[in-house]
Protein backbone atom coordinates (compact mmCIF):
# COMPACT_ATOMS: atom_id res chain seq x y z
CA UNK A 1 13.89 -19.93 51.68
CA UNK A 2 12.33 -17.31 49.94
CA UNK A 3 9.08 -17.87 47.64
CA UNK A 4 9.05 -15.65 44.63
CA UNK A 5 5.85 -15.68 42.37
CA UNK A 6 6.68 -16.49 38.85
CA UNK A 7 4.67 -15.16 35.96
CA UNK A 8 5.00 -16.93 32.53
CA UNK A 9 4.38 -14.98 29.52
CA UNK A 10 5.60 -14.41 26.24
CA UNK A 11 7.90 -12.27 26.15
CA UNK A 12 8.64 -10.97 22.12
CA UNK A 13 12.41 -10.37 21.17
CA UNK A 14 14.18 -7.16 20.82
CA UNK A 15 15.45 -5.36 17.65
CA UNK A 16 14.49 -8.36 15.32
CA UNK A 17 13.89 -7.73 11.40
CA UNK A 18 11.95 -10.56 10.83
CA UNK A 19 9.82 -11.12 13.74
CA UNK A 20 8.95 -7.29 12.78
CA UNK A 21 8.11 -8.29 9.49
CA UNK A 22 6.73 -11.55 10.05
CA UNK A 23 4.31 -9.29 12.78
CA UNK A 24 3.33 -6.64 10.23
CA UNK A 25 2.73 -8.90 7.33
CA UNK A 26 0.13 -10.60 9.89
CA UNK A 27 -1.74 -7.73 11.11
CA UNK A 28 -1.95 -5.91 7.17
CA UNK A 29 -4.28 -9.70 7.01
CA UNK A 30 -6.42 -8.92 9.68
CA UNK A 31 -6.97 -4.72 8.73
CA UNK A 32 -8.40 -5.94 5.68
CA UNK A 33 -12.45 -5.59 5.22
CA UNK A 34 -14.63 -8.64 5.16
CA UNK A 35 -14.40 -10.55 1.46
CA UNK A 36 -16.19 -13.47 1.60
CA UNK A 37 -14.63 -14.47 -1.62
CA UNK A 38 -11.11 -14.44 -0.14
CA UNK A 39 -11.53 -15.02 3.08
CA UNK A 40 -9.02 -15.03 6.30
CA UNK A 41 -8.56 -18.24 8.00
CA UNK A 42 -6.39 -18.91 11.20
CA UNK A 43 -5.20 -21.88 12.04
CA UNK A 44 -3.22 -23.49 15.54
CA UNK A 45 -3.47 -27.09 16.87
CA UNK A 46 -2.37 -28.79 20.36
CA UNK A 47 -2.41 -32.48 21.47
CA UNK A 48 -4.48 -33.90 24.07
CA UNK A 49 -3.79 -36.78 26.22
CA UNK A 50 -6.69 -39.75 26.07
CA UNK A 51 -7.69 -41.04 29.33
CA UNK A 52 -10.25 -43.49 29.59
CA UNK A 53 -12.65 -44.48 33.13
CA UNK A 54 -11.38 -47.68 34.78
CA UNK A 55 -14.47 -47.53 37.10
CA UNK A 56 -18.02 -45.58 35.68
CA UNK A 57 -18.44 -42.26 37.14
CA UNK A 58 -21.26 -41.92 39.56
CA UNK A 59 -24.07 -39.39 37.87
CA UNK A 60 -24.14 -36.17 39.71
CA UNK A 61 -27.04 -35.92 42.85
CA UNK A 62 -29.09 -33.77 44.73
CA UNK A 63 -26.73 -34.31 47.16
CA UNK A 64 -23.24 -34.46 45.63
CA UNK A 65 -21.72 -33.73 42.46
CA UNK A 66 -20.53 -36.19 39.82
CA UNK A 67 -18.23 -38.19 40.91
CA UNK A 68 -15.13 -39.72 38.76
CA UNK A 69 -12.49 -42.33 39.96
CA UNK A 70 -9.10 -40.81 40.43
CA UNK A 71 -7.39 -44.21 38.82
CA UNK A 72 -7.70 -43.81 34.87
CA UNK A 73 -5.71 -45.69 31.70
CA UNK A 74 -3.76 -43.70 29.53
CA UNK A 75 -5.38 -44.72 25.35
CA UNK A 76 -2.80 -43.04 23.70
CA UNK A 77 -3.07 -39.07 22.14
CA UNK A 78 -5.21 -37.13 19.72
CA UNK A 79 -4.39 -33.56 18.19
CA UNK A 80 -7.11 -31.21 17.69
CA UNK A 81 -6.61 -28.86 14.70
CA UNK A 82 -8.16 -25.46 15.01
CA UNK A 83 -9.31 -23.55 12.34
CA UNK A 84 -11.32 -20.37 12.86
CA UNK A 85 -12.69 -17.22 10.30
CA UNK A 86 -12.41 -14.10 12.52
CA UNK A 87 -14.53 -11.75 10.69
CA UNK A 88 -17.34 -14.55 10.19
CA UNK A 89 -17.32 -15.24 13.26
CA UNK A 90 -16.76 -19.10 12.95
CA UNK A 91 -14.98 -21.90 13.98
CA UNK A 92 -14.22 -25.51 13.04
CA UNK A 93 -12.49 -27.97 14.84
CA UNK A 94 -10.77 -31.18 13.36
CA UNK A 95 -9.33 -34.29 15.91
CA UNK A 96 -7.32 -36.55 14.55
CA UNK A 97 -4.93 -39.40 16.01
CA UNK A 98 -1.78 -37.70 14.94
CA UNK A 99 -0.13 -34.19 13.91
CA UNK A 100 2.04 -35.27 10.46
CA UNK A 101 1.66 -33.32 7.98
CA UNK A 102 -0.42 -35.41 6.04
CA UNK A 103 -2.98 -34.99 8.55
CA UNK A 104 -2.99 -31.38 8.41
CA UNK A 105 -2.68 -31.65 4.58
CA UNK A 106 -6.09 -33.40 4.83
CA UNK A 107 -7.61 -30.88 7.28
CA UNK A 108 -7.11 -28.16 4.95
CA UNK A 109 -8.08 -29.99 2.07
CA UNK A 110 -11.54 -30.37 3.69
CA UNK A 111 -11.95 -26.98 4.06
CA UNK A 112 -10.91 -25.82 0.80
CA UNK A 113 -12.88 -28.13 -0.91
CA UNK A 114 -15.52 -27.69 1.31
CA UNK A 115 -16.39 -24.53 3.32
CA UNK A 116 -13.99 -22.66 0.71
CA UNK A 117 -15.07 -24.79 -2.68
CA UNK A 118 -16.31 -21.18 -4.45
CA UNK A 119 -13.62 -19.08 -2.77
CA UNK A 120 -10.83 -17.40 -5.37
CA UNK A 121 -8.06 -17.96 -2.34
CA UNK A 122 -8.02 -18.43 1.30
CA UNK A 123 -5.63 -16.32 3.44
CA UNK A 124 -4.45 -18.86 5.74
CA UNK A 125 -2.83 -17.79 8.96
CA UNK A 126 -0.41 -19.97 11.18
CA UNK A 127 2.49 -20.40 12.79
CA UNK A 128 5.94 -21.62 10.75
CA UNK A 129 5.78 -25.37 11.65
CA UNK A 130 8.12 -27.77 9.45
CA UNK A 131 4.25 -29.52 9.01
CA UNK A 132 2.62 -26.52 7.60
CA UNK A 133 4.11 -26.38 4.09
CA UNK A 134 2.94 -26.29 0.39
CA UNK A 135 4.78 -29.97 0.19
CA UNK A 136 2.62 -31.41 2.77
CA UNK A 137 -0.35 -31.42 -0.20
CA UNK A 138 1.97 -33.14 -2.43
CA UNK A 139 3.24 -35.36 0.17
CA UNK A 140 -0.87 -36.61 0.82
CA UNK A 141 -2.57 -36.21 -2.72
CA UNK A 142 -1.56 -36.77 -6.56
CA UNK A 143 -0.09 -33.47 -8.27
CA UNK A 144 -3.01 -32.15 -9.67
CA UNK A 145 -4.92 -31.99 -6.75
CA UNK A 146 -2.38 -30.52 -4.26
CA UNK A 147 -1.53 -28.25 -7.24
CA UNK A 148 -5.20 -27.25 -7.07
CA UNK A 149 -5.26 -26.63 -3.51
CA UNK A 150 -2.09 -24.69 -3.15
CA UNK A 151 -2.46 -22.08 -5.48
CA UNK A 152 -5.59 -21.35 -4.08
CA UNK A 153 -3.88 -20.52 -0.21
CA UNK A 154 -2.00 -17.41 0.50
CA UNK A 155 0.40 -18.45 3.81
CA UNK A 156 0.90 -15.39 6.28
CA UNK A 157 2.98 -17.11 8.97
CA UNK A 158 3.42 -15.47 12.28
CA UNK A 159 6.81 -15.26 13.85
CA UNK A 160 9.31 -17.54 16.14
CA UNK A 161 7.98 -16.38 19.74
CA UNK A 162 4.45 -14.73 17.74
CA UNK A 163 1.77 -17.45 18.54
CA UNK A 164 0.03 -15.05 20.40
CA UNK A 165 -0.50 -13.17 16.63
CA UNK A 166 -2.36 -15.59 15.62
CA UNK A 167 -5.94 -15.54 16.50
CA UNK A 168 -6.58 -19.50 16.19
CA UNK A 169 -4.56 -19.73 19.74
CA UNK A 170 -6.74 -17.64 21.86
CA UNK A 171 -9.92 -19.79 20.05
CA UNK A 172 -7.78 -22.90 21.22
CA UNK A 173 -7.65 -21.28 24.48
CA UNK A 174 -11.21 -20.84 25.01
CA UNK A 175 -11.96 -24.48 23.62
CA UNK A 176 -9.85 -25.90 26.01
CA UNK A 177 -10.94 -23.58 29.26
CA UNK A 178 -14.63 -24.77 28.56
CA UNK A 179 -14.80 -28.07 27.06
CA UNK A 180 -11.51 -29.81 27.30
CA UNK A 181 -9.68 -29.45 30.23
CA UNK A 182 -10.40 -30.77 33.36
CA UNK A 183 -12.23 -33.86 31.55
CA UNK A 184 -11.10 -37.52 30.42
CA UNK A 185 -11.94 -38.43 27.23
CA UNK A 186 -11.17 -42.30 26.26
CA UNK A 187 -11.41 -41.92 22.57
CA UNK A 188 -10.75 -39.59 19.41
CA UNK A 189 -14.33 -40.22 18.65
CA UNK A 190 -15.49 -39.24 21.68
CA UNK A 191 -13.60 -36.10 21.88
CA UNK A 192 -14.32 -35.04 18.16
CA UNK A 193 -18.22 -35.24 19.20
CA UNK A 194 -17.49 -32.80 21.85
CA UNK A 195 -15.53 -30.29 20.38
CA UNK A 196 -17.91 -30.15 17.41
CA UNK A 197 -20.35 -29.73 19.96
CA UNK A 198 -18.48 -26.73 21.45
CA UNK A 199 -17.82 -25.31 17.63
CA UNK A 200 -21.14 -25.72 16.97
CA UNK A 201 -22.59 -23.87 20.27
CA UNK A 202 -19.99 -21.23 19.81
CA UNK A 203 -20.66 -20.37 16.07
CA UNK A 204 -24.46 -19.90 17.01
CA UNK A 205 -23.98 -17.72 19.79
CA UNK A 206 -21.18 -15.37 18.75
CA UNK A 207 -19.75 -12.70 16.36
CA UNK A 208 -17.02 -11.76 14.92
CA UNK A 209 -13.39 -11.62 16.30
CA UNK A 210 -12.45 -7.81 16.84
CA UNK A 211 -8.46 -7.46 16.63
CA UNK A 212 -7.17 -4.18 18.39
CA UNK A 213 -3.75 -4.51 17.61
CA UNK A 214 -3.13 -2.71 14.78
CA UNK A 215 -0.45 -1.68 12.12
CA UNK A 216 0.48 2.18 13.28
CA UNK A 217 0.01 0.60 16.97
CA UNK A 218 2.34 -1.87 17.17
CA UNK A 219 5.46 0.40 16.18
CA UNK A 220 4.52 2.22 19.17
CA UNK A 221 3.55 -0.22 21.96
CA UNK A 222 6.07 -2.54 21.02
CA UNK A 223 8.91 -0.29 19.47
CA UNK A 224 11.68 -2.42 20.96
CA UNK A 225 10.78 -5.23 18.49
CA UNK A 226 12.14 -2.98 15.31
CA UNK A 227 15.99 -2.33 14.70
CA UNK A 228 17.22 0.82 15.12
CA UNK A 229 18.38 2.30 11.71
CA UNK A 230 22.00 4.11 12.23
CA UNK A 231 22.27 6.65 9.09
C-alpha cells in the first residue's frame, strides 16, 4: 500500500457571487483607518473539552519534567468566545458552559456596554452562524435593551468556507497553540483564569494586527473566486 501525505486546507470555491461579496464587504472593514469611536471588532469561538486529574500531577524536578497521569475524567464542555480589536491591538476572551445564542447575546452585551459604552457603533466581524443574529439580543434581554444594543452593531459576516477572513480565528489559533492545547483543565473557572491570563499577557506585549490582504489584491490572487461576466 501506498502512503500519500494529505494536506488539509481551506480551499475557497470557484466563480461564487456571494462568497465574492461576502469577501470584499469584509476586507473594505479592515482598509478602514483607526476610529476609536467606531471601532472594528472580530469575533470566532470553539469548544473545549474539560478534563479533570484523577491522580495530582507530580511538580516538575531537577531531574524530570512534570509529570501528569494518563487516566483523566471527562467534566463536561466549555466554549470560549473570542473577541479581538485588530487595530488596537487587543483581545478579550469570554468562557462560558455553552454556545446558545443567549450566551453569545450576553458576551456582546458586555462589551458594548462595557469596553464600547461611549462608542457611536461597533463593526462587528464574524462568521454567519444561525447564533449570531440581531434576535439573539431579543431572545436574552427586554426590547429596549436589545433594541439599544443592536442598533449600535454593524454585522460584516464573512462567507460559507471564509473563516480564515476573519481575524478572530487566527487569535483563536494562537490562544489555543500556547495556552490551551496540550493541557487538562477540570473546570470553566479554571480555564477562564487562564485564558484571561493569556489575553492579558498578550494585550501588554503586542500591537496591532496588520492585514495584507487587501481589496485590489484579492481580485488578483484569488480571481477564480469571481464569476466570469459573458457580455
Amino acid at each position: 500500500m501506498t502512503s500519500r501525505k494529505i494536506e488539509y486546507w481551506v480551499i475557497p470555491p470557484e466563480a461564487d457571487g456571494e462568497f465574492a461579496a461576502a469577501m470584499e464587504d469584509v476586507l473594505e472593514v479592515y482598509a478602514r483607518p483607526y476610529d476609536p469611536g467606531v471601532p472594528v471588532l472580530c469575533m470566532d469561538e470553539q469548544p473545549v473539552q474539560l478534563l479533570k486529574e484523577t491522580r495530582l500531577p507530580l511538580p516538575a524536578t531537577a531531574r524530570h519534567p512534570r509529570r501528569v497521569d494518563y487516566e483523566y475524567e471527562r467534566a463536561g464542555t466549555a466554549n470560549i468566545f473570542m473577541f479581538c480589536e485588530p487595530l488596537a491591538g487587543w483581545r478579550d476572551v469570554g468562557v462560558r458552559e455553552r454556545k446558545t445564542k443567549l450566551d453569545w447575546a450576553e458576551e456582546v452585551a458586555r462589551l458594548l456596554e462595557g469596553r464600547y459604552a461611549d462608542c457611536e457603533k461597533v463593526l462587528l466581524v464574524c462568521d454567519n452562524l444561525n447564533t449570531h443574529t440581531r434576535g439573539a439580543f431579543y431572545e436574552r434581554f427586554p426590547a429596549q435593551r436589545a433594541r439599544d444594543l443592536v442598533r449600535r452593531i454593524e454585522f460584516h459576516y464573512t462567507p460559507k468556507h471564509g473563516s480564515w477572513l476573519n481575524i478572530a480565528e487566527n487569535e483563536l489559533s494562537s490562544l489555543t497553540r500556547q495556552c490551551v492545547s496540550g493541557r487538562r483543565f477540570g473546570d470553566v473557572a479554571t480555564l477562564q483564569s487562564e485564558t484571561a491570563a493569556w489575553s492579558t499577557h498578550v494585550n501588554d506585549t503586542q500591537r496591532g494586527v496588520d492585514w495584507q490582504l487587501r481589496l485590489d489584491d484579492a481580485r488578483i490572487k484569488l480571481k477564480s473566486i469571481y464569476p466570469k461576466i459573458i457580455d
